[in-house]
Structure formats: C-alpha cells, structure tokens
C-alpha atoms as a PDB file:
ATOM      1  CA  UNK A   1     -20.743  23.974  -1.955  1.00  0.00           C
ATOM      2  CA  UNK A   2     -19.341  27.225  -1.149  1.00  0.00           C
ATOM      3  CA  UNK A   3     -15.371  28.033  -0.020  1.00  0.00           C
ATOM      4  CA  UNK A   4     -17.005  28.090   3.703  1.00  0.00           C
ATOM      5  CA  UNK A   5     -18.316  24.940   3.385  1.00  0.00           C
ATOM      6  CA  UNK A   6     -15.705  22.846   1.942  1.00  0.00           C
ATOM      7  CA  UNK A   7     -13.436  24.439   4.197  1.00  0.00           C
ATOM      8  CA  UNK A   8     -15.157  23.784   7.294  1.00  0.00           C
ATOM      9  CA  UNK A   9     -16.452  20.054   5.866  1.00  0.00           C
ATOM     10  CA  UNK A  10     -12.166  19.472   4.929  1.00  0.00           C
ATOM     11  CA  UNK A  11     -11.826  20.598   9.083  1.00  0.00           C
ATOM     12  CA  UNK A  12     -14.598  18.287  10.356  1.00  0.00           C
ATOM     13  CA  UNK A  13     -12.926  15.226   8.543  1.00  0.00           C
ATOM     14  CA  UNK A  14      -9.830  15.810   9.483  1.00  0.00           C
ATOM     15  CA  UNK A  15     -10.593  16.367  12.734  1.00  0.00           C
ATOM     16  CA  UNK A  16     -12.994  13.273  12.701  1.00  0.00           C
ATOM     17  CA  UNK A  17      -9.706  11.489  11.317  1.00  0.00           C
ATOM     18  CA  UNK A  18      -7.317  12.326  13.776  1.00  0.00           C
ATOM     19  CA  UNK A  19      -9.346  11.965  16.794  1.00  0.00           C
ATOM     20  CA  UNK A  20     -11.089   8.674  16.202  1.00  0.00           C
ATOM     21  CA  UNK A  21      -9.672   6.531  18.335  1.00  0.00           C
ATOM     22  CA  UNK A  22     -12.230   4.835  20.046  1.00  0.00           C
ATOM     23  CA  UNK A  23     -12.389   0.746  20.132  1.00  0.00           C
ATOM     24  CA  UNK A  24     -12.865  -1.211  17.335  1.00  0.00           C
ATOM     25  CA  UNK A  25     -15.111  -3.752  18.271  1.00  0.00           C
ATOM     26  CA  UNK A  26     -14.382  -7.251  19.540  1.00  0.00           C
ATOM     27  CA  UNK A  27     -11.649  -5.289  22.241  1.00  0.00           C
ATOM     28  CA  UNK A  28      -9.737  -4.731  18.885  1.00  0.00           C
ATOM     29  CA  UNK A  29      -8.032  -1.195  19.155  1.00  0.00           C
ATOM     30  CA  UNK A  30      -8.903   1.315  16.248  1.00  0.00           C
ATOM     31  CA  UNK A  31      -6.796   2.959  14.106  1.00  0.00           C
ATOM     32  CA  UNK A  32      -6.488   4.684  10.785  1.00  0.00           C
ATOM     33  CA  UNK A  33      -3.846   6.094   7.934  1.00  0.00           C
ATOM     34  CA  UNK A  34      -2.489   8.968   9.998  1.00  0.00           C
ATOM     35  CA  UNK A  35      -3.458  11.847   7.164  1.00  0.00           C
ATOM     36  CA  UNK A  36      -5.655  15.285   7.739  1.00  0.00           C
ATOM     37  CA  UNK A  37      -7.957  15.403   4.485  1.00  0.00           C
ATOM     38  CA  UNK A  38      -9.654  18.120   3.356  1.00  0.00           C
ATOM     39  CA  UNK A  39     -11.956  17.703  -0.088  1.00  0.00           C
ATOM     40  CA  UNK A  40     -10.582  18.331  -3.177  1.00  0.00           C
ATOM     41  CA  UNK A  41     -12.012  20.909  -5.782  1.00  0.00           C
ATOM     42  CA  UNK A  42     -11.969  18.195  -8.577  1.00  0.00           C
ATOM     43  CA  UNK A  43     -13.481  15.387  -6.529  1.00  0.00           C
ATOM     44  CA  UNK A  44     -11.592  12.679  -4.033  1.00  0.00           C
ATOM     45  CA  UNK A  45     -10.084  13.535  -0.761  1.00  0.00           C
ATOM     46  CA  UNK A  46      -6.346  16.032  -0.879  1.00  0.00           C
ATOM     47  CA  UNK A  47      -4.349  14.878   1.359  1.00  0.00           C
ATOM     48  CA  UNK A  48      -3.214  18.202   3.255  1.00  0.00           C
ATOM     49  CA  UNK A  49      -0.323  16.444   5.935  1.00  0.00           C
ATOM     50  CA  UNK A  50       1.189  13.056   6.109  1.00  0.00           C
ATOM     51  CA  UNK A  51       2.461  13.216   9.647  1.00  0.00           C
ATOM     52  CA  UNK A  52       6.480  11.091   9.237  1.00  0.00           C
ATOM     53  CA  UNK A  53       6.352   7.969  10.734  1.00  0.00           C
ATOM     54  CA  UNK A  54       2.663   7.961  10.139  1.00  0.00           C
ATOM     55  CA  UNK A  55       0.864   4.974   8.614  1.00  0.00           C
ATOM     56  CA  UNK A  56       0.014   7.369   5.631  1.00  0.00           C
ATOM     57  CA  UNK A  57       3.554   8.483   5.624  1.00  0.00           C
ATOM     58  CA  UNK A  58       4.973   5.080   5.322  1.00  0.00           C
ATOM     59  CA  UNK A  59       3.122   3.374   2.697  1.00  0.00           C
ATOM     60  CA  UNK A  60       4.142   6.651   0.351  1.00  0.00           C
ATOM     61  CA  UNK A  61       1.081   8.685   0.708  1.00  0.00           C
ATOM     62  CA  UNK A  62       2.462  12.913   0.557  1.00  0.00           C
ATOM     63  CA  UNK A  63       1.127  15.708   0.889  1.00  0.00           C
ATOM     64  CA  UNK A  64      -1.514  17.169  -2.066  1.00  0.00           C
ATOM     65  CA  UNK A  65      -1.807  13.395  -3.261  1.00  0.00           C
ATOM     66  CA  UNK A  66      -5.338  12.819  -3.991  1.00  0.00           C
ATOM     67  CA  UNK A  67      -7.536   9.750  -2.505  1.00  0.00           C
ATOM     68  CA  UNK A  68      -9.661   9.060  -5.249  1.00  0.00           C
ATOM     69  CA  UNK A  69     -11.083   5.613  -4.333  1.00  0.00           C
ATOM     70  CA  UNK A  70     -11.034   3.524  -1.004  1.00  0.00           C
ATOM     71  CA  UNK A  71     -10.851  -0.239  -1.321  1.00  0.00           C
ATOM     72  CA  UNK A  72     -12.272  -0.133  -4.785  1.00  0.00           C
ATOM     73  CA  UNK A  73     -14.815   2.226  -4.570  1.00  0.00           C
ATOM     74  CA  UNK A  74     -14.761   6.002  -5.445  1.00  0.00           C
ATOM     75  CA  UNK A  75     -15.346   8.500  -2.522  1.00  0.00           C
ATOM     76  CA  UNK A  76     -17.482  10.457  -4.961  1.00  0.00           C
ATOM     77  CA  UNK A  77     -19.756   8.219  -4.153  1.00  0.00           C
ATOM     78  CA  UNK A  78     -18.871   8.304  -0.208  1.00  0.00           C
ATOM     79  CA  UNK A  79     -20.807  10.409   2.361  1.00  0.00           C
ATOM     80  CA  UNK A  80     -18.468  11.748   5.287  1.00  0.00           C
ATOM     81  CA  UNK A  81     -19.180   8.898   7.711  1.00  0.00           C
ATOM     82  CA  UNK A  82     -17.959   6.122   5.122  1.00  0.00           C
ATOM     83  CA  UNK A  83     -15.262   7.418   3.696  1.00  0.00           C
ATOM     84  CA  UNK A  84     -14.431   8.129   7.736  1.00  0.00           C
ATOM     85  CA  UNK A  85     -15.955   4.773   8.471  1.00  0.00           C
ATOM     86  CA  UNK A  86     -13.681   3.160   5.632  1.00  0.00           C
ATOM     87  CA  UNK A  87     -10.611   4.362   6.650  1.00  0.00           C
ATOM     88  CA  UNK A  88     -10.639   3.738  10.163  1.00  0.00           C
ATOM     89  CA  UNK A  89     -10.505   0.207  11.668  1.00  0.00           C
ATOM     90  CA  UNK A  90      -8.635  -2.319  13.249  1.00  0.00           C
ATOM     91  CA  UNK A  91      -4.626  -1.872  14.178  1.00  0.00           C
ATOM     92  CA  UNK A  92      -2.891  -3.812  12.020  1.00  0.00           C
ATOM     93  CA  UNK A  93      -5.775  -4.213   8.920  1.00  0.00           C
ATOM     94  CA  UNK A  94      -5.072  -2.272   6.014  1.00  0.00           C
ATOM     95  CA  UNK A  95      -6.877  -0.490   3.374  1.00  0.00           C
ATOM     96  CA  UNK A  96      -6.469  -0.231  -0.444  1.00  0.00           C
ATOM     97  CA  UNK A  97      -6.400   3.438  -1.572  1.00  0.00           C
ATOM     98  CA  UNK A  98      -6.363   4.585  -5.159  1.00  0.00           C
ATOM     99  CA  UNK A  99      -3.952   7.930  -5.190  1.00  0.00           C
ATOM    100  CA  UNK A 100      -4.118  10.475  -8.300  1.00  0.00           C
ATOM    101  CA  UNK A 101      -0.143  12.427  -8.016  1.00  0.00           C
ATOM    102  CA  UNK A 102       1.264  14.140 -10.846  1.00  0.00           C
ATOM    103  CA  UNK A 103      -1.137  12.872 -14.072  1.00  0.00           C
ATOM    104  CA  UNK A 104      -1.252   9.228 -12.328  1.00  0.00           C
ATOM    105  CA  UNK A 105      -3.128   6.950 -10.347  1.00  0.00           C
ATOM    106  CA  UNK A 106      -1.776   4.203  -8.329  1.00  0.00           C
ATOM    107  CA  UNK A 107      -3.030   1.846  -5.895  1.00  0.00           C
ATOM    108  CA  UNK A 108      -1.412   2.336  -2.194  1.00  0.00           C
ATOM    109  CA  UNK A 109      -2.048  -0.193   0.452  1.00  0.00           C
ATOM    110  CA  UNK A 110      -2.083   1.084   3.850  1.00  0.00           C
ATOM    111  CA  UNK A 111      -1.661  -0.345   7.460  1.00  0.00           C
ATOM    112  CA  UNK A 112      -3.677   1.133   9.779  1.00  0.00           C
ATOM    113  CA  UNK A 113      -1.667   2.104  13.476  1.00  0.00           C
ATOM    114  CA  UNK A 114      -3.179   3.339  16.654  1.00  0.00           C
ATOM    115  CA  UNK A 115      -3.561   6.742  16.956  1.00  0.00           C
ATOM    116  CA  UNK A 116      -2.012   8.221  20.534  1.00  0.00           C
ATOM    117  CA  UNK A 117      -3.721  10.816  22.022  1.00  0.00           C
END
C-alpha cells in the first residue's frame, strides 16, 4: 500500500470513527472508544489522539499506543468495516482491546460513550 493510501485509508477510519453515531439497533444509542486511528506501518491500528475525557482516554488508551487485537481477534485479520463495526456499538457495552506500548502488550477494556455531534 503506498504512503497515499495508508494515509488516506488512516483518514477514512478515523473519520468513519468519529462520525458514527447513528442508532444501534433495538433504539439503543451507538457509541464507540473516542480515538482517531490511522494504520500502523507494522500492522494493528496507531492510535493518533485520545480526545481527554474520552472513552479511549479513560480506560488508559494514549496516543501512538497500538490496537493490535479487538475482543480477541487480531485486526490483521480485520477489513475496515469490522474493525469499524467492532468498535462501535451500544452506550454503555465495552470492548476488549489488546494495546502494544513501549515493548508490551496489555489487554484494555473499554466502555463505549455516545459520541455528540
């Protein structure tokens, strides 16, 4: 994939991220982990901003952590609409991520909030 690409892919999910606020289903509100993504060279998602306050924010997720499985399952394996897919959902659910920082991986859980437009 070339620097345009990944750039441009990194913008769409982010974007995709941030904006999907739509219903959930069932009248259940969506939500997600309040982070803009972009892809990371050596595989998994970088996470480029942790808005404070933000559900990303408070479970300890920072900025150039690295999202290298969701709920178990690598998002090497993950096309854009399921690791988007994944990470959204209900206000209130959560979401296991696995985060590489500094040499180490450890497992984050994450409560999803509402995003406000």
């Amino acid at each position: 994939m070339s620097p345009q690409s990944r750039t441009a892919a990194a913008l769409a999910l982010g974007m995709a991220l941030l904006a999907s606020c739509g219903g959930a289903g069932r009248g259940q509100p969506a939500g997600g982990i309040h982070a803009k993504l972009g892809y990371s060279e050596g595989g998994g998602l970088r996470v480029v901003e942790a808005p404070a306050g933000g559900a990303a924010d408070l479970a300890g997720i920072r900025t150039d952590d690295v999202i290298i499985a969701i709920d178990g399952e690598s998002v090497r394996v993950l096309d854009y609409e399921e690791i988007v897919e994944r990470l959204r959902g209900r206000v209130g659910s959560t979401v296991q991520l696995d985060v590489f920082r500094k040499g180490q991986v450890s497992t984050v859980v994450v409560m999803r909030q509402a995003y406000s437009r």
